[in-house]
Protein backbone atom coordinates (compact mmCIF):
# COMPACT_ATOMS: atom_id res chain seq x y z
CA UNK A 1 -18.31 13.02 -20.38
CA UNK A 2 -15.29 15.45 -21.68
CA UNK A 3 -15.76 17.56 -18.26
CA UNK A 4 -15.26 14.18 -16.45
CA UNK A 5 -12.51 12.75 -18.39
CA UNK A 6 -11.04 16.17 -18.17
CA UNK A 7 -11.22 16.78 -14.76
CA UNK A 8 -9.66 12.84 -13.50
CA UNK A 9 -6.82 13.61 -16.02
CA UNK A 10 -5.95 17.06 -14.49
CA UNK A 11 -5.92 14.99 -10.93
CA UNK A 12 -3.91 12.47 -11.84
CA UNK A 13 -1.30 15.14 -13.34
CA UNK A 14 -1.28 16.47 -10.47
CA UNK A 15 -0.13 13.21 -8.41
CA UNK A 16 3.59 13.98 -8.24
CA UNK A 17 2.53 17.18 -6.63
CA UNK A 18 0.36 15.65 -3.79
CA UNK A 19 1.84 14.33 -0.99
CA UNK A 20 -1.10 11.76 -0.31
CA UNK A 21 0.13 9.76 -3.46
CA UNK A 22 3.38 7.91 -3.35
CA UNK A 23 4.64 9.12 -6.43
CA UNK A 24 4.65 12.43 -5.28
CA UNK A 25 7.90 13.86 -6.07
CA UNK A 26 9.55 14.48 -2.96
CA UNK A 27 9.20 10.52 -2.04
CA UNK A 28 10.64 9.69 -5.39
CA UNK A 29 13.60 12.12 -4.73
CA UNK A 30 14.10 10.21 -1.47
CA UNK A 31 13.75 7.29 -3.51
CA UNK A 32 16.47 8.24 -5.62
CA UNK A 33 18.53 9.42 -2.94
CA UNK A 34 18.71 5.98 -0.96
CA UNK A 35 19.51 4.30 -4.23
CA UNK A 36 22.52 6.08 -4.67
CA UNK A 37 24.55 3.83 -2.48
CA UNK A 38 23.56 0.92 -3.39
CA UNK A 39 24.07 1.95 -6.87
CA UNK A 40 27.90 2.54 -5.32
CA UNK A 41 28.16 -0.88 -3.14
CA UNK A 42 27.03 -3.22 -6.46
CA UNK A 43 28.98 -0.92 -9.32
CA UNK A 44 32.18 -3.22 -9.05
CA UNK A 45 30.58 -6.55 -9.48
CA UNK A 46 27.61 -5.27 -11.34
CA UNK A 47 28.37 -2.49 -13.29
CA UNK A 48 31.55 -2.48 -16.58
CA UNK A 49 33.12 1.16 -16.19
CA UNK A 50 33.29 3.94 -13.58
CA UNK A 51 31.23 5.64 -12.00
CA UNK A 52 29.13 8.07 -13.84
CA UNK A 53 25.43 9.69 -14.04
CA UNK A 54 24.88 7.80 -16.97
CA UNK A 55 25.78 4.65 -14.90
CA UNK A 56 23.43 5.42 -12.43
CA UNK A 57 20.51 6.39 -14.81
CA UNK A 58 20.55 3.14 -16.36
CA UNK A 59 20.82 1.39 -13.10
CA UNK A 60 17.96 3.73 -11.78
CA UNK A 61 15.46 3.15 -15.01
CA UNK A 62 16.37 0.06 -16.88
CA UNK A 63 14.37 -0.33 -19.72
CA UNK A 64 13.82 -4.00 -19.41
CA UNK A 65 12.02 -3.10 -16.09
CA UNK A 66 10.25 0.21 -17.30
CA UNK A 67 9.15 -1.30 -20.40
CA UNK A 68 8.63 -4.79 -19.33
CA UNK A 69 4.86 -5.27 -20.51
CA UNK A 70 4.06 -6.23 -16.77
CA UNK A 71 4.51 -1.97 -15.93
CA UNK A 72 2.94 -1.26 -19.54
CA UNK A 73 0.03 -2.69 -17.27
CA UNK A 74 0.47 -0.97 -14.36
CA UNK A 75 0.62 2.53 -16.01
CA UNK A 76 -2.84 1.66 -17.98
CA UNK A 77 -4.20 0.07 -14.87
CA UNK A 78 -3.34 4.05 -13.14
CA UNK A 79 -5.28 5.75 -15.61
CA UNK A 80 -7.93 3.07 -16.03
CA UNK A 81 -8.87 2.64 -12.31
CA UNK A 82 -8.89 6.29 -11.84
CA UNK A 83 -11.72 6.40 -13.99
CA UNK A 84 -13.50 3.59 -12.64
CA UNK A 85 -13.13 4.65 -9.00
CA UNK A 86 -14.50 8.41 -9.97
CA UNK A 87 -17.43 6.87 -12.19
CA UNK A 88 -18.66 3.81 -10.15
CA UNK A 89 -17.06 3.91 -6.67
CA UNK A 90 -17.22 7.31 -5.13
CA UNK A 91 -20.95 7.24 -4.35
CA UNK A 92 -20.63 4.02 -2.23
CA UNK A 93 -17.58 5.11 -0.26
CA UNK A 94 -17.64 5.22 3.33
CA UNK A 95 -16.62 8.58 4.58
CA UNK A 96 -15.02 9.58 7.62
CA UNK A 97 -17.36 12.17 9.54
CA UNK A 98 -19.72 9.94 10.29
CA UNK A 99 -17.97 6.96 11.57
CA UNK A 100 -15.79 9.71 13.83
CA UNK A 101 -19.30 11.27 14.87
CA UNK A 102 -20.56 7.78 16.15
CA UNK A 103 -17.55 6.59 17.77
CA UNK A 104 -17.50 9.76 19.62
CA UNK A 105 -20.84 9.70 20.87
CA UNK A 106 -20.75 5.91 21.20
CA UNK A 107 -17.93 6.67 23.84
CA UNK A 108 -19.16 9.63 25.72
CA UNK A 109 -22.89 7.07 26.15
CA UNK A 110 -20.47 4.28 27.57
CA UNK A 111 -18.59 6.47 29.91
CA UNK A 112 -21.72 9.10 30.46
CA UNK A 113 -19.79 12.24 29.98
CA UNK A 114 -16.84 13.61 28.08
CA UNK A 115 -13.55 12.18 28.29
CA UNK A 116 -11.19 15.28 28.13
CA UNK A 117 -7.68 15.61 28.94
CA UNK A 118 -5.88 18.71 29.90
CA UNK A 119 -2.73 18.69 27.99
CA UNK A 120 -0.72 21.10 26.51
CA UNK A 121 -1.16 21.64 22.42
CA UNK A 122 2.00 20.11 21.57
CA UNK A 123 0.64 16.79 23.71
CA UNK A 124 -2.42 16.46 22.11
CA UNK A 125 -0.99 17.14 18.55
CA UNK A 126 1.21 14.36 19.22
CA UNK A 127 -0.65 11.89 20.69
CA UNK A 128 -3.43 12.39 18.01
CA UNK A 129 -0.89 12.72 15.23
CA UNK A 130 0.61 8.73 16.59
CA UNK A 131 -2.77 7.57 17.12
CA UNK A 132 -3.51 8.13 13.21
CA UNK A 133 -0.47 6.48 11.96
CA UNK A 134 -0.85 3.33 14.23
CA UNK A 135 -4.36 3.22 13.35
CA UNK A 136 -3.63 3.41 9.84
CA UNK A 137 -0.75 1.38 9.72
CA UNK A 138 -2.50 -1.24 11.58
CA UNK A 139 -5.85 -1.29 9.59
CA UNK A 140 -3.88 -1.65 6.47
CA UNK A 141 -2.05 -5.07 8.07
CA UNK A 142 -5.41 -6.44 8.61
CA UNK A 143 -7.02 -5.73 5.33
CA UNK A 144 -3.45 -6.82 3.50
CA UNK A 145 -3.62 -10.33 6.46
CA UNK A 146 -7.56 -10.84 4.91
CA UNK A 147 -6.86 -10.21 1.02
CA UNK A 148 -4.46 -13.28 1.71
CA UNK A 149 -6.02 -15.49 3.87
CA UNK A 150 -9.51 -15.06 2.64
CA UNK A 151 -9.84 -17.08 -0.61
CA UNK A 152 -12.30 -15.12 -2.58
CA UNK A 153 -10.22 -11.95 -1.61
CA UNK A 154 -7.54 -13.30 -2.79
CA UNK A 155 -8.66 -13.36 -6.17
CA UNK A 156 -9.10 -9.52 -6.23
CA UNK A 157 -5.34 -9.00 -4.36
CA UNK A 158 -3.75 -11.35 -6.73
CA UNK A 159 -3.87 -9.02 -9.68
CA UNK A 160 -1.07 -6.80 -6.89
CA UNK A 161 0.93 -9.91 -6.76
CA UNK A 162 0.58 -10.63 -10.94
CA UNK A 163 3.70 -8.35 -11.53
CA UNK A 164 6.64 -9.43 -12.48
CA UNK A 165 8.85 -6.49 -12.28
CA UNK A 166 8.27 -3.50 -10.03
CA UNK A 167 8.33 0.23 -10.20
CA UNK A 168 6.95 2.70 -8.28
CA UNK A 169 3.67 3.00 -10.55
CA UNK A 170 3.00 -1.27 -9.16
CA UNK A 171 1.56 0.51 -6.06
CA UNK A 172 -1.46 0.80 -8.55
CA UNK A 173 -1.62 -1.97 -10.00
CA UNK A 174 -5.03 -3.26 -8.03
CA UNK A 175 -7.81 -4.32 -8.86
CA UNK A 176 -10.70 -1.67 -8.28
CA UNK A 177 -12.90 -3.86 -5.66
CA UNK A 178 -9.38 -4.58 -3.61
CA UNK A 179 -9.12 -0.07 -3.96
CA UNK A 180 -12.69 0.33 -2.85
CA UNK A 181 -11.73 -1.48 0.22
CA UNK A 182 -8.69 0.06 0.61
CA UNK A 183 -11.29 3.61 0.44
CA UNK A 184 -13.41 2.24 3.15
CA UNK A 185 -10.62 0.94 5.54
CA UNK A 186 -9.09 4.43 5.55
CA UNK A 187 -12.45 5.71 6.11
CA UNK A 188 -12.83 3.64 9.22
CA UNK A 189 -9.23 4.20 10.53
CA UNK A 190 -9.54 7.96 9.96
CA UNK A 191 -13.15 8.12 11.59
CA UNK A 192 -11.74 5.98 14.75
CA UNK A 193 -9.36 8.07 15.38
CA UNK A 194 -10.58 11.14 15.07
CA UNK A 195 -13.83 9.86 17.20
CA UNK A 196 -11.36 9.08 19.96
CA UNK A 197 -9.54 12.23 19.31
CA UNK A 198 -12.76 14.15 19.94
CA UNK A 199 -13.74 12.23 22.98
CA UNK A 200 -10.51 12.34 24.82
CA UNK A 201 -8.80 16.20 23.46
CA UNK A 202 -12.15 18.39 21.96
CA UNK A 203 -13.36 19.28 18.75
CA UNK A 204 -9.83 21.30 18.27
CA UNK A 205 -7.81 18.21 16.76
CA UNK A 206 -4.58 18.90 14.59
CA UNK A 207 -1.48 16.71 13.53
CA UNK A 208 1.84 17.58 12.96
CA UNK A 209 2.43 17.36 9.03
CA UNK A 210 4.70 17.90 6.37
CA UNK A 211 2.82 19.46 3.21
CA UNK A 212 -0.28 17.99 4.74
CA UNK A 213 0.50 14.45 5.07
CA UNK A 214 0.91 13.13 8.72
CA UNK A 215 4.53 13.70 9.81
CA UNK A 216 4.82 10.11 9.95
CA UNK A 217 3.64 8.52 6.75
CA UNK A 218 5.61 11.65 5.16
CA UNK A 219 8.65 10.72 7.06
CA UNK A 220 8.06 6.50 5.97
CA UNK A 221 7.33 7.63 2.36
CA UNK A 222 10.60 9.43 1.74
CA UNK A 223 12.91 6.89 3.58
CA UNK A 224 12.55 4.75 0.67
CA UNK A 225 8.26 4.01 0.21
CA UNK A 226 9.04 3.77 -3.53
CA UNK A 227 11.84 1.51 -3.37
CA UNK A 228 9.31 -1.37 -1.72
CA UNK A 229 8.45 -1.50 -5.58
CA UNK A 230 11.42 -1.63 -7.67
CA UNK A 231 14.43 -3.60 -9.23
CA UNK A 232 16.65 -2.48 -6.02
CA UNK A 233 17.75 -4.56 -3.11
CA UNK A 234 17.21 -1.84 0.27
CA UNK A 235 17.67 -3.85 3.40
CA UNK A 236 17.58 -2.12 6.45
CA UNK A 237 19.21 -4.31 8.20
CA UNK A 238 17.88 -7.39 10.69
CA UNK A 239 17.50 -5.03 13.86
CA UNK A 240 15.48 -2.35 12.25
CA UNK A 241 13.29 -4.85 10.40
CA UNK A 242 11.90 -6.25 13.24
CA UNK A 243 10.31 -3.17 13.54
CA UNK A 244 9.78 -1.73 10.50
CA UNK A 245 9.24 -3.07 6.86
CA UNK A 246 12.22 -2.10 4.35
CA UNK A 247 11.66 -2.26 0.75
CA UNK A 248 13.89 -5.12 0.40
CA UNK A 249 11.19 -7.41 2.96
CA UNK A 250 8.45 -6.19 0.48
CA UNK A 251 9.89 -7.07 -2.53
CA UNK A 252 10.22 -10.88 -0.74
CA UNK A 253 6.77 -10.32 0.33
CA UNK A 254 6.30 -10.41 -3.86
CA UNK A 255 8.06 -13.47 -4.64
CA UNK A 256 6.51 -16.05 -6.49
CA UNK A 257 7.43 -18.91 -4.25
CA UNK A 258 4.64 -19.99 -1.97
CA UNK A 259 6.92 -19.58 1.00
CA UNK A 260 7.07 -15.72 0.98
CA UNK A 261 3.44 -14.88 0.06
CA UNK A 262 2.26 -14.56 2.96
CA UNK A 263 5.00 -12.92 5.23
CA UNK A 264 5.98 -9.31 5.60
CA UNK A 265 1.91 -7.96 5.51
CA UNK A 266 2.64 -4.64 6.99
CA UNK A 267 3.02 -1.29 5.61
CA UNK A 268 5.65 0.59 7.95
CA UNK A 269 5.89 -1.07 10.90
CA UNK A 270 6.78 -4.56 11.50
CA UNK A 271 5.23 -5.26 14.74
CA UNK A 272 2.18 -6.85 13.31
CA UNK A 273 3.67 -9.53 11.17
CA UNK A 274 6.34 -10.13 14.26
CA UNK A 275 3.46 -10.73 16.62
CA UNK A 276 1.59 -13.50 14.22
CA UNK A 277 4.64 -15.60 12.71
CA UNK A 278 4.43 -14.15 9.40
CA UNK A 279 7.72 -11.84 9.29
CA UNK A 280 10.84 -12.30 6.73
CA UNK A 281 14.19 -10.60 7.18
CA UNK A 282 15.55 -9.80 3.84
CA UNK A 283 18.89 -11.70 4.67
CA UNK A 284 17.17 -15.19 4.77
CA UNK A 285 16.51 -14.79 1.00
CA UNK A 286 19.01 -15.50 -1.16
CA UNK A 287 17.08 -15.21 -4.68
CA UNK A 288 14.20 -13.82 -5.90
CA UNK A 289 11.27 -14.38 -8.22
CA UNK A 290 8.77 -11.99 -8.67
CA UNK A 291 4.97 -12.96 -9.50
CA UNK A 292 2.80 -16.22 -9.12
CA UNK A 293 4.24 -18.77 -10.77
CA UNK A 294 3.05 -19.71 -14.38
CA UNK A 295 -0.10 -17.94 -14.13
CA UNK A 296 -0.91 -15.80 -16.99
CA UNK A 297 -4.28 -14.97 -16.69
CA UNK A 298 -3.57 -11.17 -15.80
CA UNK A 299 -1.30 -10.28 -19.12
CA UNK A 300 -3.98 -7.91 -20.33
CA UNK A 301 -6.64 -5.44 -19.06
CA UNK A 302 -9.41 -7.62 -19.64
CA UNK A 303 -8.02 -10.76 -17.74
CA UNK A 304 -7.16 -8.21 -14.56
CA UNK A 305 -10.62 -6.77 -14.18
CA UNK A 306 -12.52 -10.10 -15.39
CA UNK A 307 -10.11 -12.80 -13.56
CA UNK A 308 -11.21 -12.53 -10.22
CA UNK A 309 -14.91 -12.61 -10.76
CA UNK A 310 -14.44 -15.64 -13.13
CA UNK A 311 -12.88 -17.70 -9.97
CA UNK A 312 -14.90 -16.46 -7.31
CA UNK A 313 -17.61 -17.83 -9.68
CA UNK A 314 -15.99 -20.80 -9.57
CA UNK A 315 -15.36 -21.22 -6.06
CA UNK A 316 -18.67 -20.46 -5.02
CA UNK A 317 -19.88 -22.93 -7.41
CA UNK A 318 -17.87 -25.90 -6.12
CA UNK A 319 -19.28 -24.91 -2.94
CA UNK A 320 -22.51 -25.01 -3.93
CA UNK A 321 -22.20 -28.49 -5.69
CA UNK A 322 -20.88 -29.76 -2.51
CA UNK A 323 -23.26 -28.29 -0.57
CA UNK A 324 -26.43 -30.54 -2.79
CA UNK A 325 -24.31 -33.21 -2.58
CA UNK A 326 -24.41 -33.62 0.89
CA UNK A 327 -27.66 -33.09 1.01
């Protein structure tokens, strides 16, 4: 038990080192970097005084955000479901070989031989390198679309949406059936693509990367990933945010009124929620609301993990007394 407590604690030091995690430290230095102006465009009507680094600290880490007892939550909830993912959810993960062997061989039986394609390195890298972010990008709309629109997944996604005040840390604040499907959707994304990979370039697939993490999702993270969860108002702008998500659309995509819940799905790009209705430009909001409403049934640790099983309960058993109604 110490050897296993020991070892998730040394991992989850090491988080601000890893550029897989978003609180790695580079993407919080970008973070801190794009917050800068708007730290400089609000100072007059926000802000008593000049200027200063003290200014900006306290604009940066207000402690009535920091210490709010919604992100006392989150940070237990980091520790909490690290533990619970090593201890009960690792052996039941899908893993990404052997979804990429069988989509590989499942294509080369459909088209009876290999599908290679001569192309210089720097083509292939590419092309392999864009076909991981899309797939990712896009698997994580569709999971985020069904943890919405499916009611008992709901449940599980609504301890994300429970917050009401964000920091970077919010990003883990989920309950651990909504992570394990979060583990098995990039599992299935990463197998796809590197089944198609194989079938189309050889066994000889690389990415382009920064520090390990896909050019891409490196390059997202550090224009401003963290800010999605925080006290400050990003907008890119309404051009760019029809194609990709700014921090400012996510934050709407937390408000508490009914209205937003369901808009602004994707991760990075924008495309998806464009292409089904469901996409917010920050400009149309005027004010903001974070949370759902009155509901205070995820103030503590034991309401977030117990919650969601208590109303899935529930549903199914309306359903059932319906069902021997009827009959």
């Amino acid at each position: 038990m110490s050897q296993f407590l020991t070892s998730n604690l040394t991992d989850l030091l090491n988080y601000p080192f890893d550029t897989s995690k978003r609180i790695f430290v580079g993407y919080l230095l970008g973070a801190i970097v794009l917050a800068l102006p708007v730290y400089f465009a609000n100072r007059k009507t926000a802000f008593a005084g000049p200027a200063s680094i003290s200014g900006f600290r306290q604009f940066l880490l207000p402690k009535h955000v920091f210490w709010a007892p919604s992100a006392k939550l989150d940070y237990q909830l980091l520790l909490v479901n690290k533990l619970i993912k090593a201890a009960l959810f690792a052996p039941l993960m899908l893993t990404m070989v052997p979804i990429a062997l069988w989509v590989s061989s499942g294509l080369e039986s459909l088209f009876g031989h290999r599908l290679l394609i001569e192309a210089p390195p720097w083509v292939v890298m590419s092309l392999f390198t864009l076909l991981l972010f899309i797939l990712d990008d896009f698997s994580r709309f569709v999971l985020h679309y069904m943890l919405h629109k499916v009611p008992w997944l709901w449940q599980f996604h609504k301890v994300h949406h429970s917050a009401t005040v964000l920091t970077p840390f919010t990003i883990y604040r989920s309950h651990p059936v909504e992570s394990y499907l979060y583990g098995c959707r990039m599992a299935l994304s990463q197998g796809l693509a590197v089944g198609i990979g194989y079938a189309l370039f050889g066994p000889t697939l690389k990415m382009y990367d920064v520090l390990g993490a896909n050019v891409f999702v490196f390059a997202f993270n550090v224009l401003g990933a963290n800010l999605r969860h925080s006290h400050i108002w990003f907008s890119w702008g309404d051009r760019l945010e029809k194609w990709f998500i700014s921090p400012a659309q996510h934050q709407v995509h937390h408000s508490a009124a009914i209205e937003h819940r369901d808009t602004n799905l994707g991760s990075a790009l924008a495309v998806w929620d464009r292409a089904l209705g469901c996409l917010i430009l920050a400009s149309s909001v005027q004010k903001l609301t974070l949370g759902i409403g009155d509901f205070n049934g995820h103030n503590n640790l034991w309401g977030i993990y117990s919650d969601p099983f208590i109303q899935v309960y529930r549903r199914c058993r309306q359903h059932l007394q319906r069902f021997w109604h009827k009959v």
